[in-house]
Protein backbone atom coordinates (compact mmCIF):
# COMPACT_ATOMS: atom_id res chain seq x y z
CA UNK A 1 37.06 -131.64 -155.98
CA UNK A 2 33.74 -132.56 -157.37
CA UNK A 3 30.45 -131.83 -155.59
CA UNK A 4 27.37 -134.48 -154.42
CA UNK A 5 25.62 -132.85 -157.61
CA UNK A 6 28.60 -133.38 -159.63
CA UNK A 7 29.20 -136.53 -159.14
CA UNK A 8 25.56 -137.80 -159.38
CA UNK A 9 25.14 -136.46 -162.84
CA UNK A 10 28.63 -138.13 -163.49
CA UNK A 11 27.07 -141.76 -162.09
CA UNK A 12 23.98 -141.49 -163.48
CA UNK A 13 21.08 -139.25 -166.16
CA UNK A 14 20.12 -136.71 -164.36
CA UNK A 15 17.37 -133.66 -166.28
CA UNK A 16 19.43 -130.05 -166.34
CA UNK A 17 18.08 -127.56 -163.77
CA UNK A 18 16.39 -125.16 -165.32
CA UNK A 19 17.40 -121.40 -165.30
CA UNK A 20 15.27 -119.72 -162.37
CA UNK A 21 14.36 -117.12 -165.00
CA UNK A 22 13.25 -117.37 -168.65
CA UNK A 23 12.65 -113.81 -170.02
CA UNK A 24 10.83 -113.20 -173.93
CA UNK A 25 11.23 -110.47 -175.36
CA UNK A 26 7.81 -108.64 -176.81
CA UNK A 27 7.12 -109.41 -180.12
CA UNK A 28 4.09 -107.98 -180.56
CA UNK A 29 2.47 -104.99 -179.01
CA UNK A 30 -1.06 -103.20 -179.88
CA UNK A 31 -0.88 -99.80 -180.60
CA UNK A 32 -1.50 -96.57 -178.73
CA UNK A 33 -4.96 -96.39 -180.24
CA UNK A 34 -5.72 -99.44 -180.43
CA UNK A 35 -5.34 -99.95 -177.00
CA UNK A 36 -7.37 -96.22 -176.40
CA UNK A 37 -10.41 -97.84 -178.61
CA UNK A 38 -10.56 -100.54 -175.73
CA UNK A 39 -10.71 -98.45 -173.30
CA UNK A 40 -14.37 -98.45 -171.04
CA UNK A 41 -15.52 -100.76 -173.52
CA UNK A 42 -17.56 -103.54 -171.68
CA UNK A 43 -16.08 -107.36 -171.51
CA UNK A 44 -19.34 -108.78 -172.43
CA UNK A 45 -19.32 -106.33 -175.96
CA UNK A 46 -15.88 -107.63 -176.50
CA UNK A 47 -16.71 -111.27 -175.82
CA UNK A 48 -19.55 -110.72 -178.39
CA UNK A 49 -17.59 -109.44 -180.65
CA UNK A 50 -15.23 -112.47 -180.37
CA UNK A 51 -18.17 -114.90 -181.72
CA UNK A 52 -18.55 -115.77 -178.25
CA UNK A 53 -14.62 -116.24 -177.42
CA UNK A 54 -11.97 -114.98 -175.00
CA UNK A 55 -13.65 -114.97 -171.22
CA UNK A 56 -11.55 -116.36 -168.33
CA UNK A 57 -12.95 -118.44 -166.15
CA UNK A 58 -15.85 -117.12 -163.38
CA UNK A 59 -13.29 -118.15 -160.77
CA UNK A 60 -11.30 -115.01 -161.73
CA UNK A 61 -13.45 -112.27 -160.78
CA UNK A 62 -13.03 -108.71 -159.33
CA UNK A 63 -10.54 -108.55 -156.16
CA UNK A 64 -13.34 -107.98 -153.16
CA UNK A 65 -16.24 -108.67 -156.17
CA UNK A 66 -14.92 -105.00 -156.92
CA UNK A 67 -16.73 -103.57 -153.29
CA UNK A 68 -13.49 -101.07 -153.14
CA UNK A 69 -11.75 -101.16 -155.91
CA UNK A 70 -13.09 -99.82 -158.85
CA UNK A 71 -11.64 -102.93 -161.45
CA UNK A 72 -12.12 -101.74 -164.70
CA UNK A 73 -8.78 -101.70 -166.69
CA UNK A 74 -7.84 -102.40 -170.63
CA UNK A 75 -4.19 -103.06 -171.68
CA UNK A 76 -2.10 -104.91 -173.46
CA UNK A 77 -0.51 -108.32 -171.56
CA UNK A 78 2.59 -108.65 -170.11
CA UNK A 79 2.67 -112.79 -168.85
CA UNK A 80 4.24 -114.10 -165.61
CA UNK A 81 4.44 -117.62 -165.54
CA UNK A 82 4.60 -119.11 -162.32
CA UNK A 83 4.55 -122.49 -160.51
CA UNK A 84 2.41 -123.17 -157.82
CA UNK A 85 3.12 -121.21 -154.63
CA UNK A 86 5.83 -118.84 -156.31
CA UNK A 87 6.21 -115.68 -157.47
CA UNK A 88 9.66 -114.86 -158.58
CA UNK A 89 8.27 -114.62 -162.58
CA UNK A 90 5.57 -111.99 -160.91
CA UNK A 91 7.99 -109.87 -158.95
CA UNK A 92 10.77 -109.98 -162.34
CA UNK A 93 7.95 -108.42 -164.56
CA UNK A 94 8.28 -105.30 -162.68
CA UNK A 95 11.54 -105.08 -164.42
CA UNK A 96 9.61 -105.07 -167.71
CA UNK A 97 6.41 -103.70 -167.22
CA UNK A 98 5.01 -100.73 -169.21
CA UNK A 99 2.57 -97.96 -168.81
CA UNK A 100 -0.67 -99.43 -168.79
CA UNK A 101 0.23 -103.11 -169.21
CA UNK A 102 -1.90 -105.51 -167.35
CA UNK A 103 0.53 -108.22 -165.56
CA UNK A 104 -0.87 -111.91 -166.23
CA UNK A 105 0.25 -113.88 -163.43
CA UNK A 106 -0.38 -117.86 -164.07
CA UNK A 107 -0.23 -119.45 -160.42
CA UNK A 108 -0.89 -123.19 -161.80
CA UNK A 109 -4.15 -122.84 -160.22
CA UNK A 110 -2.46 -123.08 -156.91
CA UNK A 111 -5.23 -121.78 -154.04
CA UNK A 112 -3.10 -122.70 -150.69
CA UNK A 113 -1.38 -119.14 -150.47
CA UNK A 114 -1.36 -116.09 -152.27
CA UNK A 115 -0.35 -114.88 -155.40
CA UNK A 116 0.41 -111.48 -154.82
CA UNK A 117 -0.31 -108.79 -152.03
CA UNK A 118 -0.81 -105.47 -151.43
CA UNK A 119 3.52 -104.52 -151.46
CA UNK A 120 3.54 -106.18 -155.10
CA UNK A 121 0.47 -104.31 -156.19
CA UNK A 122 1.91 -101.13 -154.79
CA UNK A 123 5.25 -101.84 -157.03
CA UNK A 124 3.18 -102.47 -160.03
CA UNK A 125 1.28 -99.26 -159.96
CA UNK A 126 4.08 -97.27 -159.08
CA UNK A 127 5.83 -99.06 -162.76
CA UNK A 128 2.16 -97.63 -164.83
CA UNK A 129 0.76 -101.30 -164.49
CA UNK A 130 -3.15 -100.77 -165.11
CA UNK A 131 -4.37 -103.71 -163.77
CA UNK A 132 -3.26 -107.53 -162.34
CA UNK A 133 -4.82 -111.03 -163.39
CA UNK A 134 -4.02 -114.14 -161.39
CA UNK A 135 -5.78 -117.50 -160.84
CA UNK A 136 -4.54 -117.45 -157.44
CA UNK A 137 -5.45 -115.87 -154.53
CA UNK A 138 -4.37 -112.75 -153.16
CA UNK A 139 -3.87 -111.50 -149.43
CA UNK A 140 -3.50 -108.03 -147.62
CA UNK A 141 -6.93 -106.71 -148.48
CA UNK A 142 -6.97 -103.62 -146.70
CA UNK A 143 -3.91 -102.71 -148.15
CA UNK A 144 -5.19 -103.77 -151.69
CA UNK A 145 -7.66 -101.27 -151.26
CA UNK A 146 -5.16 -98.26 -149.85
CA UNK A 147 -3.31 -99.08 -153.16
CA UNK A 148 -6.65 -99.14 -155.47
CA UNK A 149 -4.98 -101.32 -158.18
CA UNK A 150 -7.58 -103.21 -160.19
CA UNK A 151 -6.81 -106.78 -159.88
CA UNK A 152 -8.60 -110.13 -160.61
CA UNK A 153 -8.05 -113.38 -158.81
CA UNK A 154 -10.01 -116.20 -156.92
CA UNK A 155 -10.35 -114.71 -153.57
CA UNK A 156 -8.09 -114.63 -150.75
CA UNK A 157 -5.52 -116.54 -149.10
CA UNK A 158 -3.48 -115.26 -146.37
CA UNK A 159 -0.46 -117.28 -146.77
CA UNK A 160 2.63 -116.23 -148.07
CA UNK A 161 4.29 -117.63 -151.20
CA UNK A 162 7.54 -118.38 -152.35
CA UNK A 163 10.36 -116.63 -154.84
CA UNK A 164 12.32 -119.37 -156.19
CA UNK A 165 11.45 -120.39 -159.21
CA UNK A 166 11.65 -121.30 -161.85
CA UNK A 167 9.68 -118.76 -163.83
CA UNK A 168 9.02 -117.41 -167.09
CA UNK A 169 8.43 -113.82 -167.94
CA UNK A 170 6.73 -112.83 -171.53
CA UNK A 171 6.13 -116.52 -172.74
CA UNK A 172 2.80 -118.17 -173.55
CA UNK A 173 0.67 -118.88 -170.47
CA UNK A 174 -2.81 -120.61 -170.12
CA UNK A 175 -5.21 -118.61 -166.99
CA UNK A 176 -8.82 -119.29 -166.96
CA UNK A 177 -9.53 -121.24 -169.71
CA UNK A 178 -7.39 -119.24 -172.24
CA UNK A 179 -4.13 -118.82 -173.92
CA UNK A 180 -2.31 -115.58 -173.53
CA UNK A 181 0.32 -114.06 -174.71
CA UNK A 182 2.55 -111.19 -174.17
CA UNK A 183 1.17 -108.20 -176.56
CA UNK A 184 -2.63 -109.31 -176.79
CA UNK A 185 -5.29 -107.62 -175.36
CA UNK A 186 -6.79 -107.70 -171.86
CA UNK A 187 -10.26 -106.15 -170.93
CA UNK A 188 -11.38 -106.71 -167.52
CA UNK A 189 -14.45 -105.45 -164.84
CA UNK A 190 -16.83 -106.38 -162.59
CA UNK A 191 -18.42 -109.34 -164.94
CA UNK A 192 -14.76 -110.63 -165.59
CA UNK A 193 -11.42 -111.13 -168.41
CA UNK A 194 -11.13 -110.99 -171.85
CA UNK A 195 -8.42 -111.66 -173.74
CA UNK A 196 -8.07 -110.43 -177.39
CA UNK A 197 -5.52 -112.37 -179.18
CA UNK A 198 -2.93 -109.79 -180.59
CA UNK A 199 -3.60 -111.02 -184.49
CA UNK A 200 -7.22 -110.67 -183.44
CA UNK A 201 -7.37 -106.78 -182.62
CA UNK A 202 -8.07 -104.96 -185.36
CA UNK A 203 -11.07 -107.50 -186.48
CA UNK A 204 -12.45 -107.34 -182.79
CA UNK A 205 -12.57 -103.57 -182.73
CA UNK A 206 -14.69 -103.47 -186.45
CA UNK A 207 -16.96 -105.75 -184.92
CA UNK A 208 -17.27 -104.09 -181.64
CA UNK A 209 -18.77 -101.23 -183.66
CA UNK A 210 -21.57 -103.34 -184.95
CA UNK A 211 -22.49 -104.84 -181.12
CA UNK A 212 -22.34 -101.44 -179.80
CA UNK A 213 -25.01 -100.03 -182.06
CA UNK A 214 -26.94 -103.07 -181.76
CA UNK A 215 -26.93 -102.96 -177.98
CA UNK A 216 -27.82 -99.49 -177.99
CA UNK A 217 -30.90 -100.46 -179.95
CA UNK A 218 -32.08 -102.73 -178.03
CA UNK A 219 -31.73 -100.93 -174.39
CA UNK A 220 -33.56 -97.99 -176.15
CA UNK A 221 -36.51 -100.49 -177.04
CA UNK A 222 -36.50 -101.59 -173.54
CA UNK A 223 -36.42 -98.12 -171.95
CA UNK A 224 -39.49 -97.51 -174.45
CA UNK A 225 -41.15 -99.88 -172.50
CA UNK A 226 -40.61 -103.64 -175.10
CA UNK A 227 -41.72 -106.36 -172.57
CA UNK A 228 -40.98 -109.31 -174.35
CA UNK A 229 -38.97 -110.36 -176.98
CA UNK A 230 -39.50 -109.89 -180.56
CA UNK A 231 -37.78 -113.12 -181.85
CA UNK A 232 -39.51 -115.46 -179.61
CA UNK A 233 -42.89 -113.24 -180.15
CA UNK A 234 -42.76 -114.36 -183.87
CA UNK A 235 -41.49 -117.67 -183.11
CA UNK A 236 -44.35 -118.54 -180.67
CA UNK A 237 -46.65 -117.29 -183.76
CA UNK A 238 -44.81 -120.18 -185.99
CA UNK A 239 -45.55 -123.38 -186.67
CA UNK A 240 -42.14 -124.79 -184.77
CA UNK A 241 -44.51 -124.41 -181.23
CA UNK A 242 -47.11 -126.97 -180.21
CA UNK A 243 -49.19 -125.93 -177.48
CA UNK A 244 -50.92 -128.52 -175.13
CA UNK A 245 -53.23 -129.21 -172.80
């Protein structure tokens, strides 16, 4: 005998379900030292370095603003797709997590419950995970803090979410502003994420050399006691200023 579904779809166009799981496999995946040359490096000398690129939004900062957690963690991306209020793409990455990935969780923006608490983050750090990204909220803050995994997200929500699905696990997700994908790049502290697109690493790191030495330079001029800047010293001397009265 037929079922309701069944005989809908028969009577009229109905869209397929979708799987409750989509899993893609890695493609691409940085290197051991690349992914050692990120390490402690600051996300504002990697955003530099990206021409100005690659920062999530300010609405994914530092679980706590990073009070009792110390967030500070570089690794490459392993991306959770999720719809709003759901989790089951989070909870499958587990599955496929590395040492020292960083899980990407995108939560559709959703802020009326949580994207993750402090069970979750336990599972993830027991699996290697280095850090967690969300633009959700997360809940269980004392517990967060027992389990010390460096997370990001937009604050917190005590609300539970769902595990239904549907989900995707290793596909393309957009978080903050960005695109990211399963393999590239994440640096993340107190001022925020980066991303580093995968075909963007090696090109990053040669320039991070540069903005290193050049910031080096110029805290050494201020600890030497500079109290202005040069460039708009000469510029005020030019003939680009008019002064008035």
């Amino acid at each position: 005998m037929a079922t309701v579904g069944e005989t809908l779809k028969g009577d009229i166009a109905m869209i397929e379900e979708p799987p409750l799981l989509t899993i893609q496999r890695p493609k691409n995946r940085p290197t051991v030292k690349q992914i050692e040359a990120f390490q402690g490096v600051a996300t504002g000398f990697v955003v530099d370095a990206l021409y100005g690129g690659g920062a999530f939004s300010m609405d994914i900062k530092p679980i706590g603003e990073g009070r009792d957690i110390n967030c500070v963690a570089a690794g490459p991306a392993l991306t959770a797709n999720n719809g709003p209020a759901d989790i089951l793409a989070t909870l499958a990455s587990l599955n496929f997590a590395l040492e020292g990935d960083i899980v990407v969780a995108a939560f559709d923006g959703f802020q009326g419950c949580a994207a993750a608490g402090d069970r979750v983050m336990g599972q993830m750090k027991n699996n290697g995970v280095a850090g967690f990204v969300t633009d959700g909220p997360m809940r269980d803050y004392p517990g967060l803090v027992e389990v010390g995994m460096p997370a990001w997200c937009t604050g917190l929500n005590p609300a539970s979410p769902f595990s239904k699905g549907p989900g995707s696990v290793g596909t393309t997700i957009h978080i903050g502003g960005q695109q990211v994908e399963t393999g590239d790049m994440i640096i993340a502290d107190r001022d925020g994420v980066v991303v580093v697109p995968f075909a963007k690493i090696d090109e990053v790191l040669a320039s991070l050399e540069h903005v290193k030495k050049l910031e080096a330079e110029l805290d050494a001029n201020v600890a030497a006691g500079q109290r202005t800047s040069r460039a708009i010293d000469e510029l005020l001397k030019s003939d680009q200023v008019r002064f008035v009265d």
